[in-house]
N, C-alpha and C. Protein backbone atom coordinates (compact mmCIF):
# COMPACT_ATOMS: atom_id res chain seq x y z
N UNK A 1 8.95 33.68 9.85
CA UNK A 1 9.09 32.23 9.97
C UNK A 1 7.70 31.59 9.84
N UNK A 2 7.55 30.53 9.21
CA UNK A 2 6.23 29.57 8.95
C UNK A 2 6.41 28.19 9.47
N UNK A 3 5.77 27.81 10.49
CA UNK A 3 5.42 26.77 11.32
C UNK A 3 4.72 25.91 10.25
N UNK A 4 4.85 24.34 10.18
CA UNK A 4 3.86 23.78 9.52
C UNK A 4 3.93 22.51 10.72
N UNK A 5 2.65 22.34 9.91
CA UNK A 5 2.19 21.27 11.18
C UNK A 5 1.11 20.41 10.48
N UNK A 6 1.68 19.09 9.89
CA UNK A 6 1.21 17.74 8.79
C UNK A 6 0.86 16.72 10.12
N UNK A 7 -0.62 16.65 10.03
CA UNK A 7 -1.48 15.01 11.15
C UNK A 7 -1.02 14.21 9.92
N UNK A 8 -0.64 12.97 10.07
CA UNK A 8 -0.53 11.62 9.45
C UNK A 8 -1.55 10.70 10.54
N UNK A 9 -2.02 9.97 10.26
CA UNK A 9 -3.04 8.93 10.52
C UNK A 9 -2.38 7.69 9.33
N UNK A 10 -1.74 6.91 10.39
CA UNK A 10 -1.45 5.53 9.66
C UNK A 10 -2.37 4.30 10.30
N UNK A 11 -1.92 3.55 9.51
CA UNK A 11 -2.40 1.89 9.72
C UNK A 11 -1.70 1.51 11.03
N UNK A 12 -2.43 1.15 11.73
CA UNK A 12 -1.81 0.39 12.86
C UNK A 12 -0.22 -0.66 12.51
N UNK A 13 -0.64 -1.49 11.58
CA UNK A 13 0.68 -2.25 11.06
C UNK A 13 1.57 -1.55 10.14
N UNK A 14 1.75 -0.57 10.04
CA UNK A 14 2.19 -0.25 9.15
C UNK A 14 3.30 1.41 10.02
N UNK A 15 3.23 1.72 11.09
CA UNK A 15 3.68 2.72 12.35
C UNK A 15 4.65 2.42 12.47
N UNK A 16 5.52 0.73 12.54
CA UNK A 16 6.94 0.78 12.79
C UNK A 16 7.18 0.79 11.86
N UNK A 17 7.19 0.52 10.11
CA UNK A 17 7.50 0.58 8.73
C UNK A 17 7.74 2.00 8.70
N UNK A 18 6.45 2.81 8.89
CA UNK A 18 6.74 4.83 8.90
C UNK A 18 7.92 4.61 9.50
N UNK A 19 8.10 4.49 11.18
CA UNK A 19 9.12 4.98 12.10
C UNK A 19 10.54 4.68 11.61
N UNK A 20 10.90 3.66 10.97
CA UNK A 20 11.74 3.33 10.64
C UNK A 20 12.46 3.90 9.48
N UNK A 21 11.00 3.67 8.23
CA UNK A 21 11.15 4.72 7.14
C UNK A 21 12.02 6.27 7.82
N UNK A 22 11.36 6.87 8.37
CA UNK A 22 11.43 8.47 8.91
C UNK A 22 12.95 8.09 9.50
N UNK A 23 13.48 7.53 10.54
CA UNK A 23 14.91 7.39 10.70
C UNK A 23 15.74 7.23 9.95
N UNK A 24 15.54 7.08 8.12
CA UNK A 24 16.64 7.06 6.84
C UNK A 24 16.63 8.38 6.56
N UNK A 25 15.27 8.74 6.64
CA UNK A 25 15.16 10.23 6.13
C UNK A 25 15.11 11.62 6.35
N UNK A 26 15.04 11.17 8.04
CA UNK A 26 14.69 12.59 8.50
C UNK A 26 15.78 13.70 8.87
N UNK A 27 17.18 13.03 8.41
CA UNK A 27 18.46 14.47 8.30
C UNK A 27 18.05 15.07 6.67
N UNK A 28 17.53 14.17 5.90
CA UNK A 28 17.49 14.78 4.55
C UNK A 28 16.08 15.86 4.83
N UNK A 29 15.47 15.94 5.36
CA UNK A 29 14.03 16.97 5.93
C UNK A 29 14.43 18.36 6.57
N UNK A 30 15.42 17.44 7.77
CA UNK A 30 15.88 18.55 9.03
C UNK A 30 17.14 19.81 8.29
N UNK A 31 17.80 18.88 7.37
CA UNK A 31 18.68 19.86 6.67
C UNK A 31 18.32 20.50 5.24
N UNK A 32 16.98 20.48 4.59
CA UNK A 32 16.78 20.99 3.37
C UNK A 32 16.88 22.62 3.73
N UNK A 33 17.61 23.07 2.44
CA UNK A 33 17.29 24.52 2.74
C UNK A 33 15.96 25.34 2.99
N UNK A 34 16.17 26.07 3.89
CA UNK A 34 15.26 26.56 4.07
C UNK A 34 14.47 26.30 5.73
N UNK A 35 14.80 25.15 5.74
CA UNK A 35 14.39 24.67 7.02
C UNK A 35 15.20 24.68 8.09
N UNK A 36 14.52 25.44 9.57
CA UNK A 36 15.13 25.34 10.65
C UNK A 36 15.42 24.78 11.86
N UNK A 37 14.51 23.68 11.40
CA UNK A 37 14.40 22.26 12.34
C UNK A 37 12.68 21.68 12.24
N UNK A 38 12.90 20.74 12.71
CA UNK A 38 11.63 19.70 12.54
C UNK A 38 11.39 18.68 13.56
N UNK A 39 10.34 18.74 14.02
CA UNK A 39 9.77 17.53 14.96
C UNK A 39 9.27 16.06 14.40
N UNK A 40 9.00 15.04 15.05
CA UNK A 40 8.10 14.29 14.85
C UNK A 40 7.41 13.76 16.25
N UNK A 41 6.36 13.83 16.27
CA UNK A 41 5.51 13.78 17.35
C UNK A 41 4.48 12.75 17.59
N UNK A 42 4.38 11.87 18.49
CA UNK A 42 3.43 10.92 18.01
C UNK A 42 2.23 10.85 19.09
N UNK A 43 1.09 10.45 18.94
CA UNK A 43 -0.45 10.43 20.24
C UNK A 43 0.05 9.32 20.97
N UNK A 44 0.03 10.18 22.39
CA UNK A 44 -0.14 8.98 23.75
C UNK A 44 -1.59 8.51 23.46
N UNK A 45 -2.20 9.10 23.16
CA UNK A 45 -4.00 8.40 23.34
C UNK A 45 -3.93 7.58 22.17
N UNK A 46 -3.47 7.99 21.03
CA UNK A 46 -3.90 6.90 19.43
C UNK A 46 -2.41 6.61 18.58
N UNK A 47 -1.24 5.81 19.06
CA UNK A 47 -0.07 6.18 18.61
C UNK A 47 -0.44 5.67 16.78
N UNK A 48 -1.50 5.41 16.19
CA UNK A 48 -1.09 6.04 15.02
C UNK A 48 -1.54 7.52 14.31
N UNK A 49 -1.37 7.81 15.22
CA UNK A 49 -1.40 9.86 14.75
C UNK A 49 -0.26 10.05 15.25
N UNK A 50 0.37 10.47 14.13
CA UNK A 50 1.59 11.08 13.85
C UNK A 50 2.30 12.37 12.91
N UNK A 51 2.49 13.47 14.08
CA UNK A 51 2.75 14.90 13.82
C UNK A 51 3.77 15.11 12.96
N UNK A 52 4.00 15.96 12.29
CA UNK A 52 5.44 16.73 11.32
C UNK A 52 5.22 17.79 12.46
N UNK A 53 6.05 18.55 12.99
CA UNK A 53 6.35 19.91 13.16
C UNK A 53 7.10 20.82 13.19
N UNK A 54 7.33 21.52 11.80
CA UNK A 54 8.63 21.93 10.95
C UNK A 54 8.43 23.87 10.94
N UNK A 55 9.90 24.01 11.49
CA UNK A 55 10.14 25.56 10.80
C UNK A 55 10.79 25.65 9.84
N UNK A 56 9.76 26.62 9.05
CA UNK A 56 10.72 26.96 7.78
C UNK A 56 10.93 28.85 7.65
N UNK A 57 11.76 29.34 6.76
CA UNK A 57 12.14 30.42 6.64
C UNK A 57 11.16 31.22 6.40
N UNK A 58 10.48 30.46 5.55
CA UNK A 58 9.07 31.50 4.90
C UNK A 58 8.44 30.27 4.37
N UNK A 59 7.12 31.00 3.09
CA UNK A 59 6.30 29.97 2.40
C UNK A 59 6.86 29.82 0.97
N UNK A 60 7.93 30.28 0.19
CA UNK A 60 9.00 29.35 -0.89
C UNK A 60 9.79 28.56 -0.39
N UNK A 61 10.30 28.53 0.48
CA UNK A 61 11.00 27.32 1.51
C UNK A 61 10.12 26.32 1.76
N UNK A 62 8.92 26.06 1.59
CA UNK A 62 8.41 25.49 2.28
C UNK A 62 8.16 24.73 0.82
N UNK A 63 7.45 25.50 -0.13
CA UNK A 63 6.77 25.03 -1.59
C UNK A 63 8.18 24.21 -2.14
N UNK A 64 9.42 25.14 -2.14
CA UNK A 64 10.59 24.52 -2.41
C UNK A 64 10.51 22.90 -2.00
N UNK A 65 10.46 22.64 -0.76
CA UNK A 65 10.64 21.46 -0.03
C UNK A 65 9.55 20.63 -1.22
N UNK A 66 8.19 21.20 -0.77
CA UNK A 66 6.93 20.40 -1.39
C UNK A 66 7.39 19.96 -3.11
N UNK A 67 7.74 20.70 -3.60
CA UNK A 67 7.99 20.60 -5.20
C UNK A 67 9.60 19.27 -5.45
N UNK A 68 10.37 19.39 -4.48
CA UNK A 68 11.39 18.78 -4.33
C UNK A 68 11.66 17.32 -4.65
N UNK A 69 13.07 16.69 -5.02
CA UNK A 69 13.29 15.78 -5.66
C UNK A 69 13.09 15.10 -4.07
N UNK A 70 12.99 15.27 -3.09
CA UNK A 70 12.98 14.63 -1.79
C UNK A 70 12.17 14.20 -1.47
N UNK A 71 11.15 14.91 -1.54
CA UNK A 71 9.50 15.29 -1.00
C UNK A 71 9.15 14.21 -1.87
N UNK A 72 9.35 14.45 -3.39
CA UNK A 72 8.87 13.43 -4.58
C UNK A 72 9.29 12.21 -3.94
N UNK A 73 10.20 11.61 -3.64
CA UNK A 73 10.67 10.20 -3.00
C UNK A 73 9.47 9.71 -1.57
N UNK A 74 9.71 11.08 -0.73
CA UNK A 74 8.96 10.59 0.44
C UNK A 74 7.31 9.90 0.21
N UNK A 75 7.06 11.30 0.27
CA UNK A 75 5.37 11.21 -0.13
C UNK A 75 4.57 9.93 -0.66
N UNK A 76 5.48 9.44 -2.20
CA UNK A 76 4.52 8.32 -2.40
C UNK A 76 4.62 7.05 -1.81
N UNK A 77 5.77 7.13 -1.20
CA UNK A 77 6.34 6.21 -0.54
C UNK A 77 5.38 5.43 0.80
N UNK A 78 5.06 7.03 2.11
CA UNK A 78 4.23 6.36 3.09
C UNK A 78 2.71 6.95 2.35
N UNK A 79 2.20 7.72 1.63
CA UNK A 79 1.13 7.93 1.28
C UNK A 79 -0.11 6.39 1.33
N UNK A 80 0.28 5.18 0.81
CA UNK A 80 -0.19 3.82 0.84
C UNK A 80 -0.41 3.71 2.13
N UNK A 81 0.39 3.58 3.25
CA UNK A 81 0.67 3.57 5.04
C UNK A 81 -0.57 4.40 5.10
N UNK A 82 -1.31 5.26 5.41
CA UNK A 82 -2.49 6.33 5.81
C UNK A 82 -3.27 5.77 5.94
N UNK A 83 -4.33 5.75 7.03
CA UNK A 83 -5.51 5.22 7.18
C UNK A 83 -6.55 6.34 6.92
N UNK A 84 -6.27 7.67 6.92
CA UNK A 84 -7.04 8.72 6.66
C UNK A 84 -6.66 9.82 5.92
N UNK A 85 -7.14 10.56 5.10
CA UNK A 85 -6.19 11.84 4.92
C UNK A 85 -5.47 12.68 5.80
N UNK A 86 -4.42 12.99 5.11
CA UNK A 86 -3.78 13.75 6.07
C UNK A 86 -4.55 14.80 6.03
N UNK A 87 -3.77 15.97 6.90
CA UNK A 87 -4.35 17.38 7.28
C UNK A 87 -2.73 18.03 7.51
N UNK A 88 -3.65 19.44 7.12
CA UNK A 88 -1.69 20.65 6.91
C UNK A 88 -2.56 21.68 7.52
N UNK A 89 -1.42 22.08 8.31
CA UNK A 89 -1.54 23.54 8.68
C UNK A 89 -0.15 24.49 8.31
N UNK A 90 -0.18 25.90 7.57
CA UNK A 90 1.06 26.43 7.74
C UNK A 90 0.24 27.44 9.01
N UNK A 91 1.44 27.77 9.40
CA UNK A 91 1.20 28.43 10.83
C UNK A 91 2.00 29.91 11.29
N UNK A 92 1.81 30.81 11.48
CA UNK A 92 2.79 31.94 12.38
C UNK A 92 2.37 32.15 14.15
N UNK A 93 3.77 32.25 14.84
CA UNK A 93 3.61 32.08 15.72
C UNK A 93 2.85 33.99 16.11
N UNK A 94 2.13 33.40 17.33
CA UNK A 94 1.90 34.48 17.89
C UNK A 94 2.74 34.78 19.40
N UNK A 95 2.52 33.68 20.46
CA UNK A 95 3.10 33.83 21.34
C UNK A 95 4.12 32.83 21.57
N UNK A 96 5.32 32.87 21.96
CA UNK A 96 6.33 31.81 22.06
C UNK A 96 6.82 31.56 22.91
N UNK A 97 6.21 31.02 24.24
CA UNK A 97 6.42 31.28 25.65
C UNK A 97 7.92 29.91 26.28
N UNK A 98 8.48 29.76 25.39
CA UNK A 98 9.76 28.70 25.24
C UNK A 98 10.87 29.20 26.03
């Protein structure tokens, strides 16, 4: 399994536009193949930092998603919204104390 974990850094005005955006879209994310669920996470200290935190099956599940007619819709969509670059991590768990 591959953990990914996408920082978004938006515009202050522009956080309820994302949030809202992300509530049309985020069964089309949570249910792509491949994927076994997904977070969205946001900073008590800076609420415009805003987490993805997604399991996927492996890393073609994941590229799948990235290459996708979905991904293509999302992306350019809040990409404008960003006040900074984003940042990606893919990830494997080591300890899972849940």
């Amino acid at each position: 399994m591959l953990i990914r974990i996408v920082k978004l850094t938006f515009q202050e005005e522009k956080i309820h536009e994302f949030l809202t955006f992300f509530d049309g879209i985020k069964n089309q994310v949570n249910s792509f193949p491949g994927c076994q669920g997904m977070k969205l996470i946001q900073s008590i200290e800076n609420p415009c930092i805003i987490m993805t935190y997604s399991h996927w099956k492996g890393p073609d599940d994941l590229e799948n998603y990235r290459t996708s007619e979905t991904f293509g819709k999302i992306w350019p969509t809040i990409k404008p919204w960003f006040s900074e670059k984003p940042e990606a991590w893919s990830m494997e768990t080591y300890f899972d104390g849940f």
